[in-house]
Protein backbone atom coordinates (compact mmCIF):
# COMPACT_ATOMS: atom_id res chain seq x y z
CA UNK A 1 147.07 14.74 158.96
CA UNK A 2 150.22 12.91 158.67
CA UNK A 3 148.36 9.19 159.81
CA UNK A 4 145.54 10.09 157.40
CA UNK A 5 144.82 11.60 154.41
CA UNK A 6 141.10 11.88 154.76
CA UNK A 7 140.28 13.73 158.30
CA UNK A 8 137.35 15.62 160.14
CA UNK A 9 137.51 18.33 162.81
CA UNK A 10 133.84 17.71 164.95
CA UNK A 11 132.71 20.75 167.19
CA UNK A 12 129.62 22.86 168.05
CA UNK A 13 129.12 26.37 166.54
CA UNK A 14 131.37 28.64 167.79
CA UNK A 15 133.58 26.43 168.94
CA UNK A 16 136.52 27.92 167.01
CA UNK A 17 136.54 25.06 164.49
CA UNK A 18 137.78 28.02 161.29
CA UNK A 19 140.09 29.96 163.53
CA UNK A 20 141.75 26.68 164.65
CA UNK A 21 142.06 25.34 161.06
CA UNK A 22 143.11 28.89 159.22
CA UNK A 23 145.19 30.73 161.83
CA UNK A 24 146.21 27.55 163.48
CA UNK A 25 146.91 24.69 161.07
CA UNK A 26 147.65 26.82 157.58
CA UNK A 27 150.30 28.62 159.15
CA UNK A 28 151.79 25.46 160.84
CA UNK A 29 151.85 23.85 157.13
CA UNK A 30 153.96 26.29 155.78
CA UNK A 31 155.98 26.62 158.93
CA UNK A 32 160.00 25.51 157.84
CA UNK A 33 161.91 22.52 159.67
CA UNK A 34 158.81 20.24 159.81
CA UNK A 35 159.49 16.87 158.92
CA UNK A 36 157.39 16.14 156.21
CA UNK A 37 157.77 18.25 153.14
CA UNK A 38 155.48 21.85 152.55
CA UNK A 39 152.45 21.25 151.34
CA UNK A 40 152.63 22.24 147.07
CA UNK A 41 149.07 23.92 148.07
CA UNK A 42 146.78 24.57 150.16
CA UNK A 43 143.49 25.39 149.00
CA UNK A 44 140.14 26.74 151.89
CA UNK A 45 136.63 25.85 150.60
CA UNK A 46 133.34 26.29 151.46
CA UNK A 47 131.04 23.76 149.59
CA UNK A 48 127.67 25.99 148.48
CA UNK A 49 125.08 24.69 146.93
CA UNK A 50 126.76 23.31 143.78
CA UNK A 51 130.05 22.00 145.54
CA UNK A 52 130.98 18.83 143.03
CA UNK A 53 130.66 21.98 139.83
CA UNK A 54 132.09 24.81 141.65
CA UNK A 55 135.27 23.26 143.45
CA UNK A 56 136.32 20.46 141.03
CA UNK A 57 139.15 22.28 139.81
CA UNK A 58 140.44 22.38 143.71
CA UNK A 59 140.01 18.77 143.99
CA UNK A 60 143.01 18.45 141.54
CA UNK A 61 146.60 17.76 143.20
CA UNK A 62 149.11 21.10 141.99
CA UNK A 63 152.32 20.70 140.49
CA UNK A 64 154.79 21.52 142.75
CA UNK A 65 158.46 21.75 143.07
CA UNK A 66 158.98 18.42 145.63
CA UNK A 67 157.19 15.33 143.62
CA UNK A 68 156.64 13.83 147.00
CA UNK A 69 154.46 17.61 148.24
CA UNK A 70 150.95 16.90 149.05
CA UNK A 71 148.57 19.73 148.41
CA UNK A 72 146.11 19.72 151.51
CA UNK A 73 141.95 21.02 151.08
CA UNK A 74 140.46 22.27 153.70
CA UNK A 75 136.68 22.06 153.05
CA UNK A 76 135.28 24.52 156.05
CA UNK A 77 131.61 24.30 157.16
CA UNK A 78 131.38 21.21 155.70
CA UNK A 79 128.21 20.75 156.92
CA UNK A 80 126.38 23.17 153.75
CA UNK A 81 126.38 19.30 152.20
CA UNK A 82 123.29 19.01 153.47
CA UNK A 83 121.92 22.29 154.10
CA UNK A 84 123.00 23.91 151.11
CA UNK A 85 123.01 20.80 148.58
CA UNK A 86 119.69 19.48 148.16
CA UNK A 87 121.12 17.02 145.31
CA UNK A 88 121.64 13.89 146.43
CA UNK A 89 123.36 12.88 142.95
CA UNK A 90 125.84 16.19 143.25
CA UNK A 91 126.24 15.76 147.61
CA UNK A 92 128.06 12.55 146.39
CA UNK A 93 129.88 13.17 143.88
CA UNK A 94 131.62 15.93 145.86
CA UNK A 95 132.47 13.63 148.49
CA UNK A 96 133.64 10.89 146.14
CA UNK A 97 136.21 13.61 144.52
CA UNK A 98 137.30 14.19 148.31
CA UNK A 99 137.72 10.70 148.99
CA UNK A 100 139.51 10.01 146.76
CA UNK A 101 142.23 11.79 148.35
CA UNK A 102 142.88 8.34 149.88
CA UNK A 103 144.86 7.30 146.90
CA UNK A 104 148.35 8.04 147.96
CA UNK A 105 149.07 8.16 144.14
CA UNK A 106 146.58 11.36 144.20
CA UNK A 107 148.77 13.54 146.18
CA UNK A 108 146.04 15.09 148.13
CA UNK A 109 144.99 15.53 152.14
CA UNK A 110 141.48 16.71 152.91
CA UNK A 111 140.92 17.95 156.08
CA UNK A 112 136.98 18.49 156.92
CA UNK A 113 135.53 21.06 159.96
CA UNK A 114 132.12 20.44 160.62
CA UNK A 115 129.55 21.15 163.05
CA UNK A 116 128.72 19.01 165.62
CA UNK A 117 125.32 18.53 165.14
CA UNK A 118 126.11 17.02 161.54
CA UNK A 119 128.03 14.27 162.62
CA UNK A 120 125.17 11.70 162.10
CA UNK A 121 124.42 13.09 159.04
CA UNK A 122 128.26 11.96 157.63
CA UNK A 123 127.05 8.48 157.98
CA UNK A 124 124.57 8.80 155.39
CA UNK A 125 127.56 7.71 152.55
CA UNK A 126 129.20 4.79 153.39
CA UNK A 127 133.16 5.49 152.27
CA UNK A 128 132.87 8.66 154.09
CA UNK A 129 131.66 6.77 157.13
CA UNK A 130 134.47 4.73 156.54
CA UNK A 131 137.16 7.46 156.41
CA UNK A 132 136.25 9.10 159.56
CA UNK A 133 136.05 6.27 161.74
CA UNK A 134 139.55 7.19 163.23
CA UNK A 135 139.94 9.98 161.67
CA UNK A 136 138.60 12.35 163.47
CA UNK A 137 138.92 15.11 166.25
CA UNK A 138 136.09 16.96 168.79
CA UNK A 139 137.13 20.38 169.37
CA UNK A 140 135.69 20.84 172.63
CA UNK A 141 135.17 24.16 174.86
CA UNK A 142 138.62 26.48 176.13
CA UNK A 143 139.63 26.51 179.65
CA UNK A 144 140.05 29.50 181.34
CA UNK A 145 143.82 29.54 180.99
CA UNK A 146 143.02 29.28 177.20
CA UNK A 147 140.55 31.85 177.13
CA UNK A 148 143.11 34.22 179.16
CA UNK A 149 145.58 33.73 176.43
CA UNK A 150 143.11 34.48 173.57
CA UNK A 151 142.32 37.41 175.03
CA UNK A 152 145.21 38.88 176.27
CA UNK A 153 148.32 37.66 173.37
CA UNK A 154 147.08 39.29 170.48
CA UNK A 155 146.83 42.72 172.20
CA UNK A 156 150.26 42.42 173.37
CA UNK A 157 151.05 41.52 170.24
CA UNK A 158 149.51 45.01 168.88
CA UNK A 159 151.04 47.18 171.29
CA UNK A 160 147.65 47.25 173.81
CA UNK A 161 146.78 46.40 177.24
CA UNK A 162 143.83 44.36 178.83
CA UNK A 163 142.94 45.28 182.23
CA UNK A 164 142.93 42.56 184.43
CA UNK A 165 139.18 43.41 185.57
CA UNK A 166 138.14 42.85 181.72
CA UNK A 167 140.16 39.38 181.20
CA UNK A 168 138.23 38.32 184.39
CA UNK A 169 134.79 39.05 183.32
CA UNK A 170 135.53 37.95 179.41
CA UNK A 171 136.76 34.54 181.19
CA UNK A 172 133.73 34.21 182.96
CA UNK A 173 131.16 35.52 180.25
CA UNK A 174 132.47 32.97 177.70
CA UNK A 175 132.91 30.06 180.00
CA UNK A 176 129.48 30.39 180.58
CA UNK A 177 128.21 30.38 177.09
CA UNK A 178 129.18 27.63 174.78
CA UNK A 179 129.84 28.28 170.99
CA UNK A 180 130.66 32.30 172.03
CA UNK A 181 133.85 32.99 170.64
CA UNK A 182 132.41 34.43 167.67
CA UNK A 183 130.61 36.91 170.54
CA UNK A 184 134.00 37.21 172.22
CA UNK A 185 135.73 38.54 168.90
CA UNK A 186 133.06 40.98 168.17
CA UNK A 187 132.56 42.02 171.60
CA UNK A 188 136.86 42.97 171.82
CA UNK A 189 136.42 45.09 168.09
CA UNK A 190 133.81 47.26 170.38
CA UNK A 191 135.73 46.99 173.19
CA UNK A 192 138.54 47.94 171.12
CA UNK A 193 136.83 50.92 169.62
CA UNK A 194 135.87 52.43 173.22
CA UNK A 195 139.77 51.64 174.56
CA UNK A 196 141.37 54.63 176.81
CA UNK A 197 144.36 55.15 175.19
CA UNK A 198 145.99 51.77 174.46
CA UNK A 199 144.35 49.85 177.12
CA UNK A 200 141.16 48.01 176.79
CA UNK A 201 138.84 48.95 180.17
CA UNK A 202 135.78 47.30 181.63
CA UNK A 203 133.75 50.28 181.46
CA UNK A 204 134.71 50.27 177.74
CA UNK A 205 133.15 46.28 177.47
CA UNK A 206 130.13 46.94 179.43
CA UNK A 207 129.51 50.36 176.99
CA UNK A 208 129.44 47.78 174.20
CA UNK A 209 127.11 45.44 175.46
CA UNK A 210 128.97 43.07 176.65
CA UNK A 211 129.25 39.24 175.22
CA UNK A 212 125.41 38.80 174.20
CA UNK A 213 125.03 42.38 173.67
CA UNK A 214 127.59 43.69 171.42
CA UNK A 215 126.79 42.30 168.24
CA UNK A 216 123.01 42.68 168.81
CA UNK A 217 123.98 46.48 169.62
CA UNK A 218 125.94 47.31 166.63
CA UNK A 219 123.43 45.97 164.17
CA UNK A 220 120.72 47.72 165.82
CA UNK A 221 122.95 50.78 165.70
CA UNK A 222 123.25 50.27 161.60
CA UNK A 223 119.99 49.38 161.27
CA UNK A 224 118.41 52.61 162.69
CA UNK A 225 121.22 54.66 160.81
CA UNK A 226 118.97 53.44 157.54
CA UNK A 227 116.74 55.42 155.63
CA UNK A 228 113.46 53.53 154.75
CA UNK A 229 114.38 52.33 151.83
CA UNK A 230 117.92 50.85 153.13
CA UNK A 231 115.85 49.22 155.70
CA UNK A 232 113.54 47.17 153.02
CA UNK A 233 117.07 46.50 151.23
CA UNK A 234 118.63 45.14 154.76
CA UNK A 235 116.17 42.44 155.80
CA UNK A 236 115.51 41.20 152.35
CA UNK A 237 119.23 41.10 151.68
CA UNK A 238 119.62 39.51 155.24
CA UNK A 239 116.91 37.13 154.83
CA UNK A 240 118.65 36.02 151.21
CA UNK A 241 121.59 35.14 153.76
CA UNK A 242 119.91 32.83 155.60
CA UNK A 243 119.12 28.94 155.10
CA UNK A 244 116.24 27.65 157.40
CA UNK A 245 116.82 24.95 159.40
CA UNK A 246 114.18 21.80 159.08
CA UNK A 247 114.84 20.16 162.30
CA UNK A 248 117.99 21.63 162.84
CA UNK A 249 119.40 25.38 163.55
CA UNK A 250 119.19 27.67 160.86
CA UNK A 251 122.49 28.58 158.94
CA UNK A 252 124.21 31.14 156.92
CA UNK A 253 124.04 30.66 153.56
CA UNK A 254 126.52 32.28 151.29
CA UNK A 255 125.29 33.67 148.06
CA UNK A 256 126.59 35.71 144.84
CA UNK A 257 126.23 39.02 144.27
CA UNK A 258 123.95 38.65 141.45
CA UNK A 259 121.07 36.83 143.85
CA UNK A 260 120.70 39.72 145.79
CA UNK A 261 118.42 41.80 143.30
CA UNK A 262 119.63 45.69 143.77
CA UNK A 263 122.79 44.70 145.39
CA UNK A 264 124.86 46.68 142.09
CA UNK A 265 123.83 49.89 142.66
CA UNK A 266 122.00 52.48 145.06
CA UNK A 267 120.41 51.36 148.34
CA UNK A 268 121.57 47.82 147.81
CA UNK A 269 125.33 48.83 147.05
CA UNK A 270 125.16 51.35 150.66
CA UNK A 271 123.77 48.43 152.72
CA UNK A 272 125.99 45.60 151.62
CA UNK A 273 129.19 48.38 152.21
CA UNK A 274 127.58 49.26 155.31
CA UNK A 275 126.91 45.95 157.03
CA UNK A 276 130.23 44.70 155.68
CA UNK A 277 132.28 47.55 157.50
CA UNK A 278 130.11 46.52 160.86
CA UNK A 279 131.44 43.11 160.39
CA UNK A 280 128.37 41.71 160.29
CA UNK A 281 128.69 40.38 156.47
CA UNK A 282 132.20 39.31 154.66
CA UNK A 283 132.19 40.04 150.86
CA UNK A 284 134.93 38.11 148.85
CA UNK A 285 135.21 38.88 145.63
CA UNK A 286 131.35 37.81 144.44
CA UNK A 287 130.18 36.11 147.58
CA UNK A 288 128.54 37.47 150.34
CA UNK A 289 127.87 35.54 153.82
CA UNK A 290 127.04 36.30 157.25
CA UNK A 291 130.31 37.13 159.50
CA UNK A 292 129.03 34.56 161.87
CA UNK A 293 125.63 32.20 162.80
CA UNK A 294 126.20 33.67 165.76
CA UNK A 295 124.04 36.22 164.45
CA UNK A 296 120.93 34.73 163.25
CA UNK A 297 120.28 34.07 167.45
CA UNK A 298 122.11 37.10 168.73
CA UNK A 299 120.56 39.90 166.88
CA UNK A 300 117.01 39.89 168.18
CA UNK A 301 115.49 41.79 165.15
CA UNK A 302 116.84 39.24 162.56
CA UNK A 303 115.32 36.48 164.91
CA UNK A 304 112.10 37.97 164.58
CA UNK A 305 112.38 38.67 160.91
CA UNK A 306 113.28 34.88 160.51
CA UNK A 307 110.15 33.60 162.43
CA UNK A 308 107.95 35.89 160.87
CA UNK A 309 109.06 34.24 157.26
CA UNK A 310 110.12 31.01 158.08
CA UNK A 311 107.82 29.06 155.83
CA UNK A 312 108.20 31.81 153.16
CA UNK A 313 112.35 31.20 153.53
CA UNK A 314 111.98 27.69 152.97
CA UNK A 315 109.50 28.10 149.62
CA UNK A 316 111.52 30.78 148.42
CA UNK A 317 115.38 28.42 149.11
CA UNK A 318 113.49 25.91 147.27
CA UNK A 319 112.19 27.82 144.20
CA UNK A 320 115.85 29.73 144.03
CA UNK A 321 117.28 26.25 143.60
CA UNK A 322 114.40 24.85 140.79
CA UNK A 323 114.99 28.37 138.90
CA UNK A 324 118.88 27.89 138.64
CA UNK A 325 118.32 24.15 137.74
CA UNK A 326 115.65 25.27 134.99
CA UNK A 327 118.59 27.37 133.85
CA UNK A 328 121.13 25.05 133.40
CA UNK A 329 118.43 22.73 131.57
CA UNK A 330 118.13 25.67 129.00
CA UNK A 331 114.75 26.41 130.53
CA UNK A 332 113.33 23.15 129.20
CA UNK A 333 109.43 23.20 130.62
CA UNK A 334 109.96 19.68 132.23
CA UNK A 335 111.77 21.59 135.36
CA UNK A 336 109.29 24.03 135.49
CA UNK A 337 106.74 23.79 138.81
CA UNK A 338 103.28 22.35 138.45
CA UNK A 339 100.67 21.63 140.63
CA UNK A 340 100.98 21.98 143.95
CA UNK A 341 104.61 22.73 143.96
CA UNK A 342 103.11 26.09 141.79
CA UNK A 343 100.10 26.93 143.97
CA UNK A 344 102.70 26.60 147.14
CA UNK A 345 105.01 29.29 145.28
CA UNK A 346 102.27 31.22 143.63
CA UNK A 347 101.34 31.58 147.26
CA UNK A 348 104.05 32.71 148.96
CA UNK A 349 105.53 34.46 146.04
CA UNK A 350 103.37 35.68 143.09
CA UNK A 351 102.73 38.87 144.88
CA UNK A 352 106.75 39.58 145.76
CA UNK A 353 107.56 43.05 145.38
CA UNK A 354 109.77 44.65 142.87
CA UNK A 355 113.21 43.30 143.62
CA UNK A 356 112.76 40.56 146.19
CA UNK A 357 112.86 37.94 143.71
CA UNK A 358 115.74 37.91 140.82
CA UNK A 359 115.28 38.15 137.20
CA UNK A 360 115.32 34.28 137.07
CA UNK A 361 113.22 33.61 139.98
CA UNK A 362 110.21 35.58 138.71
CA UNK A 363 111.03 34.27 134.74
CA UNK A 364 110.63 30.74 136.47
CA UNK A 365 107.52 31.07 138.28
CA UNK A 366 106.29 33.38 135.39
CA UNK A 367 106.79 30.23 133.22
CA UNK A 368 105.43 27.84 135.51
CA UNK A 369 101.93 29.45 135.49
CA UNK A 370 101.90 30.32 131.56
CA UNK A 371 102.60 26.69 130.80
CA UNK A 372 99.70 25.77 133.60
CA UNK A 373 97.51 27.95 131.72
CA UNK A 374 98.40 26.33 128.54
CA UNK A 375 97.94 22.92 129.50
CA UNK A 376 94.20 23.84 130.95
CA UNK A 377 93.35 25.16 127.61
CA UNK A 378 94.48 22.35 125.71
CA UNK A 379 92.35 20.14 128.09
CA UNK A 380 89.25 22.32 127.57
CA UNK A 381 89.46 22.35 123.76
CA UNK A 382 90.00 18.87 123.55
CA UNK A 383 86.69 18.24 126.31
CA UNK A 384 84.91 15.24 124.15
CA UNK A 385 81.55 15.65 123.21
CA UNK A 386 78.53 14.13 125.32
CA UNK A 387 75.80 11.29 123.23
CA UNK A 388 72.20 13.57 122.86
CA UNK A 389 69.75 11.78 125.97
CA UNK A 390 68.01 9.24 125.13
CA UNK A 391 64.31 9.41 124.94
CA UNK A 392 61.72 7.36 126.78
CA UNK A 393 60.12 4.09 125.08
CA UNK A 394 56.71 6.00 125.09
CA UNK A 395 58.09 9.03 123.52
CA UNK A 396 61.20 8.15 120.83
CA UNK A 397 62.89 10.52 119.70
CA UNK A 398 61.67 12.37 116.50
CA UNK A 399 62.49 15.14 114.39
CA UNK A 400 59.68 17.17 112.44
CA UNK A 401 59.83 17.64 108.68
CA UNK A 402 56.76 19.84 107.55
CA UNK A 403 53.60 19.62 109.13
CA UNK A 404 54.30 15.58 109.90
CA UNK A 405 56.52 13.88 112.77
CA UNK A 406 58.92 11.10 111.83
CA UNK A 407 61.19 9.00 114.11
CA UNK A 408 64.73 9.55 113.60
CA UNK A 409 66.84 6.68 112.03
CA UNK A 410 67.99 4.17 114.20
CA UNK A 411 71.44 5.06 115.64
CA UNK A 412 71.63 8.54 113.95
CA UNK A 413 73.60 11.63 115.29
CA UNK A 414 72.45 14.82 115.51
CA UNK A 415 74.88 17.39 113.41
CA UNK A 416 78.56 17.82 116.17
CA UNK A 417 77.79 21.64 116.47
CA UNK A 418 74.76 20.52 118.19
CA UNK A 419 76.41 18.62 120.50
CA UNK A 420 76.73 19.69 124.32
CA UNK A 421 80.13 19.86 125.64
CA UNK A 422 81.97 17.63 128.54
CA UNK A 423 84.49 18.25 130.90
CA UNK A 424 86.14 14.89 130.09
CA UNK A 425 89.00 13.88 128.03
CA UNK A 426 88.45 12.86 124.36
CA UNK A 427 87.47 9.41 124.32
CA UNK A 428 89.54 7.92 121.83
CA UNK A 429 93.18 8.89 120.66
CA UNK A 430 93.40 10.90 116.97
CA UNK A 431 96.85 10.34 116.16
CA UNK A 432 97.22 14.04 114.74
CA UNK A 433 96.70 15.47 118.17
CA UNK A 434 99.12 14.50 121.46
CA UNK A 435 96.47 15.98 123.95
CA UNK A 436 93.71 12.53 123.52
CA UNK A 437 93.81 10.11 125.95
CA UNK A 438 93.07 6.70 124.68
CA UNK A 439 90.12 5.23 126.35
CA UNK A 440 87.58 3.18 123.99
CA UNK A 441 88.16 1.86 120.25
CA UNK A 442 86.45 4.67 117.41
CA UNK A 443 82.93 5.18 116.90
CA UNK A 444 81.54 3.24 113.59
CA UNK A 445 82.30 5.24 110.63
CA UNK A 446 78.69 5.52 110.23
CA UNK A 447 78.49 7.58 113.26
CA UNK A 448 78.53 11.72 112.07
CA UNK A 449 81.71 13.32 111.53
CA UNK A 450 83.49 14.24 114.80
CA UNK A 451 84.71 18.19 115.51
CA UNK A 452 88.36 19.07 114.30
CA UNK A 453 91.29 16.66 116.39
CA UNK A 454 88.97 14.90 118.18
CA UNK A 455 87.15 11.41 118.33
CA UNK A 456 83.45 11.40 119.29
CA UNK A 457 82.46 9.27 122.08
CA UNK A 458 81.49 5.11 120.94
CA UNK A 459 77.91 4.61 119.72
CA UNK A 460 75.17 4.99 122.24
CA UNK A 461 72.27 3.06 121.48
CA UNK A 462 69.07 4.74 122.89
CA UNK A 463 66.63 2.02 124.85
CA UNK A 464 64.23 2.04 121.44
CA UNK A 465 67.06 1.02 118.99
């Protein structure tokens, strides 16, 4: 940080990448005695979906007392850029805004932690390519000595005890899966919670679950605590949690309050408070997340759920995002679906039960197939006529007056209410009506009067003319 002003923390999932950066670094910052000045801020960010319109503000150096105080960002998870953002226009401004922490006369630092699986992706924009050529640092697995000290410090610190049995198996359980510290720290709460007296016991660990079971135990636990209702509320406010991965792991995805349809009040309201106090959600203010990705793969039931709706997951991420666009367009009908992109949603969607899909979700796709609807009709009543068929040389076509037949004049029309209809576009443009499609010049004005708003087809000369 002090060699750079634009740096990147690289490590897997799990890898202790947040824990490092907010009960590591941020307290080191505002530690007294280091040489640099303190830092006039420091602000923690997660990007979302919007991140270039939700964290400008933070991208701002703040006035503080020293002129020569940087204030540091710390953009965690830095990798919802690309699974969150699906604007390529707003992905780069966001990263411009970051890089330009460069300018020393900005009085910023930017400190990025993202997954390790992302790295590639970093090199999609040039100047942040650039940045993190030596800028950056792989947070790679603990040894055991590390582990030992994870596990054993804090409880010290809080007055407890770790039997020596438990540190032994925790050492071993973790060392042997990669990204599990997130297991490890739920796994100790339950641990915690079945302690004897102030010491933490084996027998209390393995009546948890142990490391793979402990978080897949306590949801299960909540889950079957849930009346039927609660249940329906859990998985589809769950499933709103989740971002599906295309190619790549899926991810939490953090969302507002006011996407999760029912969340305000009754089951919704017991649910969120209920999965929250399990840990396995945080709620901050109007965002709710996942405690961990660690429990998209842990939890066996939300696995299942996931699979079951993948391809539902990723229509439904994608219509979310084209609804709140539509929004911020003042529901102009050029963002609205058509075509495909509507059948695809109708689909998966049109059918959604009462509260799976928010009051702007279902207003979007409502539009989407009224202004479908529309635009058939207009096509239909604008269908051009078809020219009468032309009779054979031996028999010309005639029309009877009394008891006598005479031919019809040479390149007449019969009357336009007698003619049959054609799935086709008008023929030629009327300049009064916006739903012709030019094709071929007007008939000759001798030709009959055309219906209302639309041309009739050119002159059709029958093989007798």
């Amino acid at each position: 940080m002090r060699r750079r002003r634009v740096a990147a923390l690289f490590g897997p999932s799990g890898s202790g990448k947040s824990s490092l950066l907010r009960a590591g670094l941020t307290p080191a910052l505002r530690r007294p005695g280091l040489p640099d000045p303190p830092p006039a801020a420091i602000r923690i960010l997660t990007p979302g979906e919007r991140p270039a319109r939700t964290h400008a503000s933070l991208l701002t150096p703040a006035q503080g007392r020293d002129a020569d105080a940087d204030t540091v960002v710390i953009v965690d998870q830095f990798e919802e850029v690309f699974t969150l953002c699906h604007d390529p226009a707003e992905r780069a401004r966001f990263i411009d805004l970051l890089l330009s922490a460069r300018q020393p006369e900005r009085r910023m630092r930017v400190l990025l932690a993202v997954r390790g699986d992302f790295y590639g992706r970093c090199a999609e924009h040039r100047g942040l390519a650039d940045a993190l050529r030596d800028a950056n640092l792989l947070v790679g697995a603990m040894t055991s000595t590390e582990l030992r000290h994870a596990v054993v410090k804090p409880a010290t610190h809080a007055g407890l005890k770790v039997e020596r049995a438990l540190t032994a198996r925790l050492v071993k359980d973790v060392a042997d899966a990669p990204g599990g510290l997130p297991l490890l720290s739920h796994a100790l709460l339950e641990t915690w919670r079945r302690r004897r007296g102030k010491t933490l016991t084996l027998a209390g660990y393995e009546a948890a679950g142990c490391l793979d079971g402990a978080i897949a135990q306590s949801a299960e636990r909540l889950y079957d605590g849930f009346t039927a209702d609660q249940a329906v509320a859990c998985r589809r406010i769950l499933l709103r949690l989740i971002a599906p991965g295309d190619g790549t792991p899926d991810t939490r995805r953090p969302v507002d309050r006011a996407e999760l349809p029912g969340a305000e009040a009754g089951d919704g309201t017991e649910v969120l408070e209920a999965l929250a106090g399990a840990r396995l959600i945080t709620l901050d203010g109007d965002r709710v997340e996942l405690a961990h990705e660690a429990l998209i793969t842990a939890w066996p039931r939300l696995r299942g759920w996931i699979e079951e709706d993948r391809e539902r997951l990723r229509v439904h991420r994608g219509l979310t995002e084209a609804a709140h666009a539509w929004l911020e367009l003042d529901r102009d009908p050029g963002a609205l679906y058509r075509g495909s992109r509507l059948a695809l949603a109708q689909d998966a969607l049109g059918a959604a039960p009462h509260g799976e899909l928010t009051d702007v979700e279902r207003a979007f796709l409502d539009a989407g197939r009224a202004h479908a609807h529309r635009a058939d009709a207009a096509i239909g009543w604008c269908s051009a006529p078809s020219p009468p068929p032309c009779a054979s040389p031996s028999s010309p076509p005639a029309s009877r007056s009394g008891s006598g037949t005479t031919r019809s004049a040479p390149n007449s029309w019969p009357s336009p209410g007698s003619w049959p209809r054609s799935p086709e576009p008008c023929w030629t443009p009327n300049p009064t009506s916006p739903h012709c499609s030019p094709s071929t010049p007007t008939a000759p004005a001798r030709a009959a009067k055309p219906p209302p708003r639309c041309m009739p087809p050119p002159r059709y000369r029958c093989p007798s003319d």
